[in-house]
Structures are given as C-alpha cells and as structure tokens.
Protein backbone atom coordinates (compact mmCIF):
# COMPACT_ATOMS: atom_id res chain seq x y z
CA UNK A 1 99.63 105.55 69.86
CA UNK A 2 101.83 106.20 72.80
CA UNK A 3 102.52 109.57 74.37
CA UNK A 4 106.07 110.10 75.13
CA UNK A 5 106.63 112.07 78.53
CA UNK A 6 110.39 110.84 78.33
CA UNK A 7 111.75 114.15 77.95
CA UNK A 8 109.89 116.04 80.25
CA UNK A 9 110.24 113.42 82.92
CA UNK A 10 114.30 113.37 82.63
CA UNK A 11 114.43 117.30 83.49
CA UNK A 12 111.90 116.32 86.59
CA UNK A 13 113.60 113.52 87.72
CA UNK A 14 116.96 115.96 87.77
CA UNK A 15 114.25 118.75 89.84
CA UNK A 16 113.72 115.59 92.22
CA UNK A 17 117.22 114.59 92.63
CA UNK A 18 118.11 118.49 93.37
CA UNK A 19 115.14 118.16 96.21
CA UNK A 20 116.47 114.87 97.59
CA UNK A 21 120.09 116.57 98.08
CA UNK A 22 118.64 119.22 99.91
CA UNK A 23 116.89 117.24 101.99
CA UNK A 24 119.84 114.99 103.00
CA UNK A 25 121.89 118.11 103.41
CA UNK A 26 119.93 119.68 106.04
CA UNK A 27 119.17 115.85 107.92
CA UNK A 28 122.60 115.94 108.07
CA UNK A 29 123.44 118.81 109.61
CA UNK A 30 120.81 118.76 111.64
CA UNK A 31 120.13 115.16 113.09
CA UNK A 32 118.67 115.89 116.21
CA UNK A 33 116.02 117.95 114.48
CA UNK A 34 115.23 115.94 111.13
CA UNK A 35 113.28 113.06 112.68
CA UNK A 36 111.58 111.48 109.85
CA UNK A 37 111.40 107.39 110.21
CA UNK A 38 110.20 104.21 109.08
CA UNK A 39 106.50 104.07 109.49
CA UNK A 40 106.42 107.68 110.48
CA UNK A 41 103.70 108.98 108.40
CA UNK A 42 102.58 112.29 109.09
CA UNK A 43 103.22 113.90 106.32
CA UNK A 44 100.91 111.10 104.67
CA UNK A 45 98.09 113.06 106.04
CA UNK A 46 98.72 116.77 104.81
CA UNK A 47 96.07 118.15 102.06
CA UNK A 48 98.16 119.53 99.55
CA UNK A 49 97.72 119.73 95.56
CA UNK A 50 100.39 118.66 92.98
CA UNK A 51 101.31 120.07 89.32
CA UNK A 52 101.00 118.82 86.32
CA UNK A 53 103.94 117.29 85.57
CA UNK A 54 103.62 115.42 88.83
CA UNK A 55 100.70 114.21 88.42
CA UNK A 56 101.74 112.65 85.20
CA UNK A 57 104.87 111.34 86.66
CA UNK A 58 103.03 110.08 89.51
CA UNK A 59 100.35 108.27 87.27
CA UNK A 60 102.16 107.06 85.03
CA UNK A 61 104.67 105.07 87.20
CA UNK A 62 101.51 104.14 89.29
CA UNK A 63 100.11 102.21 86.57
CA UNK A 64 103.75 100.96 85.44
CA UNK A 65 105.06 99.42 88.36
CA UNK A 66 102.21 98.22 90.39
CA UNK A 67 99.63 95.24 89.28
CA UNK A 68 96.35 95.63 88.56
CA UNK A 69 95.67 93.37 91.73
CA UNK A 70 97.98 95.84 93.85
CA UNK A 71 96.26 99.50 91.65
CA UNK A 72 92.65 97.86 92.90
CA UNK A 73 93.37 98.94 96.89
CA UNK A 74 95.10 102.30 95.79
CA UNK A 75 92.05 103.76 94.03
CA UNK A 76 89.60 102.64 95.90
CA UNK A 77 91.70 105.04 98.88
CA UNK A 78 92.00 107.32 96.05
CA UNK A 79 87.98 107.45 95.25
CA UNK A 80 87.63 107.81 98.96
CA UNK A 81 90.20 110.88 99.39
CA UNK A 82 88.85 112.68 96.43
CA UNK A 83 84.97 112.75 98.06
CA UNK A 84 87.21 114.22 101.06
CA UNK A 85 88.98 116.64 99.15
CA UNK A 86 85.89 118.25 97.54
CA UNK A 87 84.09 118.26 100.65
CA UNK A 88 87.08 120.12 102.60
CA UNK A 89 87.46 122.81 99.48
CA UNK A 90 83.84 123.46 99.55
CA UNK A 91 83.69 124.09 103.27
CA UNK A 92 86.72 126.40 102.55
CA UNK A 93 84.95 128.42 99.67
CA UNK A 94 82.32 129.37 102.12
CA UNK A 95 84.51 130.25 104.79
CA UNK A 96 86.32 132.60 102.04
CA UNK A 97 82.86 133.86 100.17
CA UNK A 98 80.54 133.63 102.66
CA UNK A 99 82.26 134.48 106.04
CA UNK A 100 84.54 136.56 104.47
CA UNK A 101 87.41 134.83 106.45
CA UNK A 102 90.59 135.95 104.52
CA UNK A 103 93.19 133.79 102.74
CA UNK A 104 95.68 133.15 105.47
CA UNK A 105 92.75 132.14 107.62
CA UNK A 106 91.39 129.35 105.03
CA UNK A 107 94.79 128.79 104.40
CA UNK A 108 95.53 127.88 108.54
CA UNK A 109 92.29 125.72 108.68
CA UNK A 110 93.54 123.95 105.15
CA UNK A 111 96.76 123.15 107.20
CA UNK A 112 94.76 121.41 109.86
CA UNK A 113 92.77 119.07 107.68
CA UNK A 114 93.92 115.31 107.50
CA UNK A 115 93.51 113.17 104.76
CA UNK A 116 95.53 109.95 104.23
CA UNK A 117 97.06 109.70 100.94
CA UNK A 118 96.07 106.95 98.37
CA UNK A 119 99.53 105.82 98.63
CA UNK A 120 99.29 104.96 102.24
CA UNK A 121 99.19 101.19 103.30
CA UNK A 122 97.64 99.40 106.28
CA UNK A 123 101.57 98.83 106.85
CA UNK A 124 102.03 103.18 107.28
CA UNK A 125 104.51 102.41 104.50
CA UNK A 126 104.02 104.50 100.67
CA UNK A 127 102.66 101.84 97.86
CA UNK A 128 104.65 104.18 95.48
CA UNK A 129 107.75 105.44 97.95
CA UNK A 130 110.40 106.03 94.86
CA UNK A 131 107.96 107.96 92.83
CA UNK A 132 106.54 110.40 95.50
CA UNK A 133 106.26 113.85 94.82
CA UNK A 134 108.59 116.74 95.90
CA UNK A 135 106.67 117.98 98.68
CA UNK A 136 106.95 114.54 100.11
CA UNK A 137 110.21 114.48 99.70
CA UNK A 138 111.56 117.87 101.67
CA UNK A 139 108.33 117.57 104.35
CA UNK A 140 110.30 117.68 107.40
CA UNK A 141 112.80 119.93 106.96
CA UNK A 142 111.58 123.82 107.09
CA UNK A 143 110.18 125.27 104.00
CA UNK A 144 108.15 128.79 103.11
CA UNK A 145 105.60 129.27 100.75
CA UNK A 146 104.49 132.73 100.10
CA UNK A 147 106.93 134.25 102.67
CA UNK A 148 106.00 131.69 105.60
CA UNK A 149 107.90 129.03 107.06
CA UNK A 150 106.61 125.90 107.93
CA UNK A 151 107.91 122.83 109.94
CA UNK A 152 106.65 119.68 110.55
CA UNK A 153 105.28 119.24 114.08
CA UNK A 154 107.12 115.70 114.34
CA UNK A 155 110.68 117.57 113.92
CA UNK A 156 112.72 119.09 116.16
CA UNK A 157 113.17 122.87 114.35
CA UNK A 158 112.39 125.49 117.06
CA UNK A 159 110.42 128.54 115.58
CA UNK A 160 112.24 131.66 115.96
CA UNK A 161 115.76 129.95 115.12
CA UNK A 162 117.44 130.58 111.63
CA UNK A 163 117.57 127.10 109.62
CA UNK A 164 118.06 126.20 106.11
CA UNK A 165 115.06 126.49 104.28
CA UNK A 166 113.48 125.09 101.06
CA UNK A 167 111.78 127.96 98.96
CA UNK A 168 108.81 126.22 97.71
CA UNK A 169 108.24 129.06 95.80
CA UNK A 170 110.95 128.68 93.65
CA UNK A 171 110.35 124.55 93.30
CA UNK A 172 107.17 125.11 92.25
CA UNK A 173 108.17 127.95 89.51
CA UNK A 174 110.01 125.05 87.77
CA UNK A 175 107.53 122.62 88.30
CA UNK A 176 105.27 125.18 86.18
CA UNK A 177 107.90 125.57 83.95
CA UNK A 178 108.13 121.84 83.42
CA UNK A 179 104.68 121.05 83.29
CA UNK A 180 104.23 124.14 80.36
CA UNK A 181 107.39 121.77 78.58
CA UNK A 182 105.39 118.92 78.79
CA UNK A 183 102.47 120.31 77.26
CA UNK A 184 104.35 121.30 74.09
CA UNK A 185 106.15 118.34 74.49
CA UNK A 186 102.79 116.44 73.73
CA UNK A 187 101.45 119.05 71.19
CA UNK A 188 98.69 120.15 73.17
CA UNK A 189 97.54 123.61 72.38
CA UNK A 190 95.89 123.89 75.67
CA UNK A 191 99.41 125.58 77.43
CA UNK A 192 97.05 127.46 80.30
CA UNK A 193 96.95 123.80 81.64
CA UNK A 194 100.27 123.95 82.89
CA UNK A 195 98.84 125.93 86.04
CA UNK A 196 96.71 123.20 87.01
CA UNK A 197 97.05 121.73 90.83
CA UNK A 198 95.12 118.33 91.63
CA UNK A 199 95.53 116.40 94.83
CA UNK A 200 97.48 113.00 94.04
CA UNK A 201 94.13 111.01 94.38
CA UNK A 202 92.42 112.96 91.26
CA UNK A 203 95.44 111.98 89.44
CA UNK A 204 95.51 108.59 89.71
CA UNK A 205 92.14 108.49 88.45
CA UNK A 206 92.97 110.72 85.47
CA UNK A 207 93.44 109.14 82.08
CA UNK A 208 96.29 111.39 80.80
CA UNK A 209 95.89 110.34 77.60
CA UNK A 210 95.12 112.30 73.86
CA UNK A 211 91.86 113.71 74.40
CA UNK A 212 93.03 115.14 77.94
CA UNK A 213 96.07 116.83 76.11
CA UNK A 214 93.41 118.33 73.35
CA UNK A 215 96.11 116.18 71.05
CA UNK A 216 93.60 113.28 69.51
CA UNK A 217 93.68 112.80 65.78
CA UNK A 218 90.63 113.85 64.17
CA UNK A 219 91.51 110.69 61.56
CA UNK A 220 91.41 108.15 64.52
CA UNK A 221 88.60 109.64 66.77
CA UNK A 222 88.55 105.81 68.18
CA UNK A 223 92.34 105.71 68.75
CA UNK A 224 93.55 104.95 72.48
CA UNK A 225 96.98 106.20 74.05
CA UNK A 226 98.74 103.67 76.19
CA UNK A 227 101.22 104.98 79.32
C-alpha cells in the first residue's frame, strides 16, 4: 500500500512558493545587502529543526529523485550529523538544567554551533537544492523568531536599520497547521505529532511509512508502504 501525501504536499509547495517570492522581493530591493551565491554555503551549517510536513516532503523527494548509489553518500553525512545533533542538545540540556543558564542563553550558544547538512556536497553545492526546506530558502534575508531578528553574518543588513522581515513565527504556524492536515490526511490518530521538530538528518533516516503514522492494518501486520 502506498501513502498518499499528494494533498498535503500541494498546499506546502504553495507555503514554499509564497517563501520563495519573499525572498526574491527583498534580494531585489536590496542587492547590495542580499549576498547569497553559488557555492556560498553558510547557511549549510546552521543547527536548526524542521516540521513534520517537511520532513516528509524532504524524505520523500530524497528517496524519489536521487539513486540509491547517489542516497549512499547522503546518509552516511546524515548518520554522522545526527551523532552531532544529540551530542550538541545534550550539552544544551545541562547548560539549561544544570547551570541554570536561561533560554535565550542556550538559545545564543545553539546559534553558534555548526553542523554541515546531509545535503551538502564536497562541491559546497545542495544534493537536494529544489526540495530544501523553507528556512533554507529565506536564510539571508532578515527574519524574527520569537520577537528577535536575525541576519545572516554573510549579508549586508546593518542591525539597527528597519528592513523587511520574514515572521518565522507565522511560517511555522502553517507549517503546524499543514503537518496536523497531513496527519488526518493519512488517518493517523496520533494528531499531537504534528508538533514534532527533527533536524533534516533524522529525517532522512525515518521510514515514514504505516506503522510511523499509527495507520498499519491490523489484517496485514506484514504489509509495507512504498514512498
């Protein structure tokens, strides 16, 4: 049996498209300060997490448009990132539990970690470019989170002038919203998944499949879901 995501993954893609205008408004008003490049990577190396829909997007083109000779390199930099990420969140936990260091604080030493993302070649180019997430997509233009801006250090925004801004806030509210429509899409009765955030390397190595949705029929224990 095969899942269909088809849906779900229309009302993304239109989420994506709405990011990728944004972006290329603001690059081109603002030239001299939007400096992303080819083979500029920097943004390759930020430790972030992505939603569920995304990471079922993300996966399932992953395995759809790349060989299994070309997947081999990409999880093996996936396996590799994941041992990072646990060790970096761990490290954090104590900071916040042990040191009682407060939230902003872990959150200022998450923003200085660097991990290269599975996706990144020996060639700094994205294995998976057209399928990237939305915070790859509007990373280097200014965005806020939680009622902070942030810019990428590569660009040329000056702190303390106004710019157009992406509310990640508000992206992320629909990417909730999307990933909750993809779990009742699917039939899964597990809808308190659709607040789940995994860095990209944990879901490439995620079989998003009938017994992850809580979906499996209890006729066909043995049955396998192809993506």
């Amino acid at each position: 049996m095969t899942i269909d995501f088809s849906r779900t993954f229309e009302k993304y893609e239109a989420l994506v498209a709405q990011a990728d205008q944004i972006f290329a408004a603001v690059q081109d008003s603002h030239r001299d300060c939007v400096r992303c490049k080819m083979h500029c990577c920097d943004c390759c190396y930020a430790v972030f997490d992505v939603t569920l829909i995304e990471s079922v997007y993300v996966n399932y083109h992953f395995n759809k448009l790349l060989t299994r000779k070309e997947r081999r390199p990409v999880l093996r930099r996936a396996e590799k990132a994941d041992r990072k990420y646990y060790q970096i969140k761990q490290r954090l936990k104590r900071m916040y539990i042990d040191q009682g260091k407060t939230s902003d604080e872990v959150l200022f030493h998450l923003a200085q970690e660097r991990v290269p993302c599975p996706f990144l070649n020996d060639h700094d180019l994205c294995d998976l470019y057209a399928r990237r997430p939305i915070t790859c997509r509007v990373y280097g233009i200014p965005t806020s989170i939680g009622g902070k801006t942030h810019i990428c250090e590569q660009a040329g925004f000056k702190k303390g002038t106004a710019y157009p801004t992406v509310n990640l806030d508000h992206m992320n509210d629909r990417l909730f919203q999307l990933s909750k429509e993809l779990l009742q899409e699917v039939g899964s009765k597990n809808l308190k998944m659709h607040m789940s955030l995994v860095p990209v390397s944990a879901a490439l190595m995620t079989a998003y499949d009938e017994a992850y949705f809580g979906t499996e029929s209890r006729s066909d224990p043995d049955a396998k879901v192809v993506t």
